[in-house]
PDB file of N, CA and C in Angstrom:
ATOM      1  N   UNK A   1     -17.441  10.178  -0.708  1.00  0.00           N
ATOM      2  CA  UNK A   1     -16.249  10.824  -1.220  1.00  0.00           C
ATOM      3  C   UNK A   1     -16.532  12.302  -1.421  1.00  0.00           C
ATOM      4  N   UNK A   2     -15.791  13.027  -0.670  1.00  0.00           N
ATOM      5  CA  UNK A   2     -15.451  14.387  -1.169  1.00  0.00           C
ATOM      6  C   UNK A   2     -14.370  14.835  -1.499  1.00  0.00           C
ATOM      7  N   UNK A   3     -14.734  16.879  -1.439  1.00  0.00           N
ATOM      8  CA  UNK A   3     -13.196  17.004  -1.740  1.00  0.00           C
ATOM      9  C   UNK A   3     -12.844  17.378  -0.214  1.00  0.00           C
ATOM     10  N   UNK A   4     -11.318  17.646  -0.254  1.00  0.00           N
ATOM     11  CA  UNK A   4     -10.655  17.795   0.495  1.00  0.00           C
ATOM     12  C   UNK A   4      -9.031  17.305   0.621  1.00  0.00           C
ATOM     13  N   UNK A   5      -8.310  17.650   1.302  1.00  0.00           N
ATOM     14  CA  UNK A   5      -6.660  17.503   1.509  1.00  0.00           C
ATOM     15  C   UNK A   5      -6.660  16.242   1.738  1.00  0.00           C
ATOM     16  N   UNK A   6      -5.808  15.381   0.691  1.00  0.00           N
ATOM     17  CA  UNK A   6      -5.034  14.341   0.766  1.00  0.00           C
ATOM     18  C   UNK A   6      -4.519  13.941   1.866  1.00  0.00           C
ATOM     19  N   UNK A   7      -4.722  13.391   3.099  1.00  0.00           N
ATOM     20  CA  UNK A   7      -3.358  13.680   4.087  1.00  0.00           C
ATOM     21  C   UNK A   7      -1.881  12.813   3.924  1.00  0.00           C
ATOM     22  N   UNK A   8      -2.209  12.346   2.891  1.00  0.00           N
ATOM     23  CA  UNK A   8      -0.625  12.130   2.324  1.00  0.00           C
ATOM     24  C   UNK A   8       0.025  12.600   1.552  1.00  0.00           C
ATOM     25  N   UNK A   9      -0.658  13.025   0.038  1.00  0.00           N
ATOM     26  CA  UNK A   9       0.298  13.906  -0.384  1.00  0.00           C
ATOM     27  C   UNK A   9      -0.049  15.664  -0.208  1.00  0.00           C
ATOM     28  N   UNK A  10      -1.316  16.066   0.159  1.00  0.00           N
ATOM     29  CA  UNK A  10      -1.449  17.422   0.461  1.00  0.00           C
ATOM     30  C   UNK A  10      -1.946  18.218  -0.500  1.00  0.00           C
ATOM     31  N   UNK A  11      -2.414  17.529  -1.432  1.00  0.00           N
ATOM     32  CA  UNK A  11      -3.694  17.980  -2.631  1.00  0.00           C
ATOM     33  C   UNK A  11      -4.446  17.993  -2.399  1.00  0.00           C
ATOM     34  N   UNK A  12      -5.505  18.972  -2.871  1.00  0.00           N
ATOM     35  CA  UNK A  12      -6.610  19.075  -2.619  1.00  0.00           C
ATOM     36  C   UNK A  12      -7.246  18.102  -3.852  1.00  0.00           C
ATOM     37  N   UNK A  13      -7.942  17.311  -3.545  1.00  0.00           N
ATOM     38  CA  UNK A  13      -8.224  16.322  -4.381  1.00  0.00           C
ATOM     39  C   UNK A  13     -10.058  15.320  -3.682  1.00  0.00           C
ATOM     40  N   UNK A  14     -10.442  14.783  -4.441  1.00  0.00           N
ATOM     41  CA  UNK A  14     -11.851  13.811  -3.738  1.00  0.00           C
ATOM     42  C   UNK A  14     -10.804  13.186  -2.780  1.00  0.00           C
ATOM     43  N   UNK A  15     -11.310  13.323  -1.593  1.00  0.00           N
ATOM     44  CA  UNK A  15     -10.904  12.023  -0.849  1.00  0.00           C
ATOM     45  C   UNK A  15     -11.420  11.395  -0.109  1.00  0.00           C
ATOM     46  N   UNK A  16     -11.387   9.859   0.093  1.00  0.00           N
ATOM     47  CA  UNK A  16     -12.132   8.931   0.824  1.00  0.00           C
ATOM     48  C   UNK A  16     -11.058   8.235   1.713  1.00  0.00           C
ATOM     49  N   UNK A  17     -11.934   8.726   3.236  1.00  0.00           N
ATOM     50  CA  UNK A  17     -11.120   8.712   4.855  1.00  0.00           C
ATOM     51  C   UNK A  17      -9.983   9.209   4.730  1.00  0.00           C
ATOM     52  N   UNK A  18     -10.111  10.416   4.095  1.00  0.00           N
ATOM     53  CA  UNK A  18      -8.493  11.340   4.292  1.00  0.00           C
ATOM     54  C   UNK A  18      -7.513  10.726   3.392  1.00  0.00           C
ATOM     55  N   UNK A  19      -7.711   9.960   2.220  1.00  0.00           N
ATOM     56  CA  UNK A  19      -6.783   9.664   1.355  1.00  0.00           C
ATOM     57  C   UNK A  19      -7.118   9.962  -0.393  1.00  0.00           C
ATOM     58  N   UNK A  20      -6.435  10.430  -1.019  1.00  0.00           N
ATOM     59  CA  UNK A  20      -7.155  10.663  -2.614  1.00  0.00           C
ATOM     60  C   UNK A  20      -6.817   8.651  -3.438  1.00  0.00           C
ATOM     61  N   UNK A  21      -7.456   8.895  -4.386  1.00  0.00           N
ATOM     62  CA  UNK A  21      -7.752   7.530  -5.209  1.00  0.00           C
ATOM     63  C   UNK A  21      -5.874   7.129  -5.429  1.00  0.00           C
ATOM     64  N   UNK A  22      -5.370   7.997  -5.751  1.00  0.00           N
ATOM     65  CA  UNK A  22      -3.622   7.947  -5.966  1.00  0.00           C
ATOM     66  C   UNK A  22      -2.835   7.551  -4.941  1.00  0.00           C
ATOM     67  N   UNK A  23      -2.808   8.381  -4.116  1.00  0.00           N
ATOM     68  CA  UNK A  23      -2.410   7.528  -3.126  1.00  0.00           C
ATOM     69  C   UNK A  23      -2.744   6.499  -1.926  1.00  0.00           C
ATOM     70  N   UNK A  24      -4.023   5.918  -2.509  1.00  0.00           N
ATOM     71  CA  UNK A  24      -4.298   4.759  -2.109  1.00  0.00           C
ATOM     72  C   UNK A  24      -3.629   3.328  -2.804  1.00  0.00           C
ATOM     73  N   UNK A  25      -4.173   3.963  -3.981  1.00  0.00           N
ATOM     74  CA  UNK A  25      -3.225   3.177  -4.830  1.00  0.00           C
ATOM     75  C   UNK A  25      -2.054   2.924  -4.740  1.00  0.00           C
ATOM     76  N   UNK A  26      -1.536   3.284  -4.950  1.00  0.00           N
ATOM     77  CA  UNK A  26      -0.184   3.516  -4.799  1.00  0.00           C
ATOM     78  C   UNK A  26       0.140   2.894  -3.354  1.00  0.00           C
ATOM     79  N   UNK A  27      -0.234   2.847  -1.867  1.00  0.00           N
ATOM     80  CA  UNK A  27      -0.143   2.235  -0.939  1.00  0.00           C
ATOM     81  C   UNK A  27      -0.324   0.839  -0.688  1.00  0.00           C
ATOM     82  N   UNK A  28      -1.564   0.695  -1.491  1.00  0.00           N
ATOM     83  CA  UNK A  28      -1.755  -0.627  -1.792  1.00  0.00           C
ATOM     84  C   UNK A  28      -0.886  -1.663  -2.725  1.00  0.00           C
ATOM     85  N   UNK A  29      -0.666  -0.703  -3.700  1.00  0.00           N
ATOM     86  CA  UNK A  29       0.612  -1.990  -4.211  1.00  0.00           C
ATOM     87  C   UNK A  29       1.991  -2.183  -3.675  1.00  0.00           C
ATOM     88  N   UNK A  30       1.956  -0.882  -3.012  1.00  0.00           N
ATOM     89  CA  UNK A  30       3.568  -1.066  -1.977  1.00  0.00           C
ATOM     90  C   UNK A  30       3.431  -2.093  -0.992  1.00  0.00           C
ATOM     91  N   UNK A  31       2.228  -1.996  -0.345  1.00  0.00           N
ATOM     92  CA  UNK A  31       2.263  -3.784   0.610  1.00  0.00           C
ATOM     93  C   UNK A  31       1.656  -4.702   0.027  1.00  0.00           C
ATOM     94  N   UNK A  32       0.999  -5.328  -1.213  1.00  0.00           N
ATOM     95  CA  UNK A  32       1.207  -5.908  -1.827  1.00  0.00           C
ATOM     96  C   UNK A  32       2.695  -6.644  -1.969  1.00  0.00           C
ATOM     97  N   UNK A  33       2.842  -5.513  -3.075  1.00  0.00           N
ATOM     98  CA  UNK A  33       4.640  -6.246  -3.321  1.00  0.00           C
ATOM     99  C   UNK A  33       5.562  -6.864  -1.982  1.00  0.00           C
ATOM    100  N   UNK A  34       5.709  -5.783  -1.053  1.00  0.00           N
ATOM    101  CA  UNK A  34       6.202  -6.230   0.194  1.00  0.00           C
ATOM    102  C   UNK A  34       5.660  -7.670   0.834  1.00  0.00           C
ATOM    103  N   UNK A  35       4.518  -7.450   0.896  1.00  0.00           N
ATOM    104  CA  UNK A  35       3.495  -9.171   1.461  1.00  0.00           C
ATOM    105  C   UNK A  35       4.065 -10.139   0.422  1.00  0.00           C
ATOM    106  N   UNK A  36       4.161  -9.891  -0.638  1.00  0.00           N
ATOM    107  CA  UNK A  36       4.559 -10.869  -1.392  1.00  0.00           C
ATOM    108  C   UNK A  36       6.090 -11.477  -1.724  1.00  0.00           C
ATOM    109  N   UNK A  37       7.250 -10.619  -1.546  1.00  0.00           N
ATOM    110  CA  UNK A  37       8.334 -10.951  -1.325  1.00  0.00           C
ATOM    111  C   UNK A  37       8.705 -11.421   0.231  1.00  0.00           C
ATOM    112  N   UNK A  38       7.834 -11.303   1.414  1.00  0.00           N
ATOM    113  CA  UNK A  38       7.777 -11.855   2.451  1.00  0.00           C
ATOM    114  C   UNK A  38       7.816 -13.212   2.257  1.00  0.00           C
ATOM    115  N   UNK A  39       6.000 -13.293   1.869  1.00  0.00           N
ATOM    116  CA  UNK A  39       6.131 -14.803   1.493  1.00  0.00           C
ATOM    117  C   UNK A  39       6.965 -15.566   0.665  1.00  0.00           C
ATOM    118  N   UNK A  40       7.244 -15.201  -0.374  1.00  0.00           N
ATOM    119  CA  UNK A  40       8.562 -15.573  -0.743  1.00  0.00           C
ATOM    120  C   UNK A  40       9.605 -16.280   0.146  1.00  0.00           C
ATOM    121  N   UNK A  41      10.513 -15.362   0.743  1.00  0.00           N
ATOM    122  CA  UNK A  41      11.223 -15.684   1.387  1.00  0.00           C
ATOM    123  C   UNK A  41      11.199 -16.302   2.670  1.00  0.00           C
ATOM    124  N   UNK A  42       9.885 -16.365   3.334  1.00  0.00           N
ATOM    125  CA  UNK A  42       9.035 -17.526   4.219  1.00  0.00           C
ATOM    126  C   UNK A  42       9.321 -18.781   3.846  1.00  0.00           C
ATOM    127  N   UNK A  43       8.548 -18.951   2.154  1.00  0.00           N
ATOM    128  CA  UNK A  43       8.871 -19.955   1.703  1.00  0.00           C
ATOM    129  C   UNK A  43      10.309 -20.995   1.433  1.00  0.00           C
ATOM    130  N   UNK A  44      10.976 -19.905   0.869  1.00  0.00           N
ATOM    131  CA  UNK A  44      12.371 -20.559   0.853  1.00  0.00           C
ATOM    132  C   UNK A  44      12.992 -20.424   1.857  1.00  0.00           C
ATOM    133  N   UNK A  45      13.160 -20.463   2.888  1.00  0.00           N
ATOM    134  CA  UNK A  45      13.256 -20.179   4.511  1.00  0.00           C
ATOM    135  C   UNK A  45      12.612 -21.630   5.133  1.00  0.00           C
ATOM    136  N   UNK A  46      11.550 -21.906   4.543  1.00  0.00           N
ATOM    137  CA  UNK A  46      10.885 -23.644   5.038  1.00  0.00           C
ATOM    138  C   UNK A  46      11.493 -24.711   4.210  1.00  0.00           C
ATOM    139  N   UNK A  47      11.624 -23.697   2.845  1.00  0.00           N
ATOM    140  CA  UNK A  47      11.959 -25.319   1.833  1.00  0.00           C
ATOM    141  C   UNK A  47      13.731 -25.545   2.518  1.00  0.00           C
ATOM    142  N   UNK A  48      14.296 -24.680   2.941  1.00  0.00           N
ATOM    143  CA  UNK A  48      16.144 -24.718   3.169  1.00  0.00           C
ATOM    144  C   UNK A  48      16.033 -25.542   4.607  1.00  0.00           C
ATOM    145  N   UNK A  49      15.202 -25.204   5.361  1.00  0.00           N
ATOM    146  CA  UNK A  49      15.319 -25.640   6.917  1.00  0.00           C
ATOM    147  C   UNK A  49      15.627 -24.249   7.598  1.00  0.00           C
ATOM    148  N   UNK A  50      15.980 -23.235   7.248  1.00  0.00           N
ATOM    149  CA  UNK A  50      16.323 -21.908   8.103  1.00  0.00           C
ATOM    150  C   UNK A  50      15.071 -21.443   9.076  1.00  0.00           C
TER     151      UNK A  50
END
């Protein structure tokens, strides 16, 4: 980890493979949540017959 530009938000900030700790984060729970309302609706999609 060094420093250097975020390449997502454009701070100069530590970053590890071109991303700072924030917006990794932050990426990661956005497909999280998404993966998880997928399955969701996978699920009730098998339990209906659709």
């Amino acid at each position: 980890m060094g420093m250097g530009y975020c390449l997502m938000c454009g701070m100069l900030r530590e970053v590890n493979r071109g991303v700072c700790a924030q917006c990794a984060t932050d990426e990661y729970e956005r497909t999280r949540r998404k993966r998880r309302l997928e399955r969701r609706a996978a699920a009730r999609a098998k339990k209906t017959g659709r």
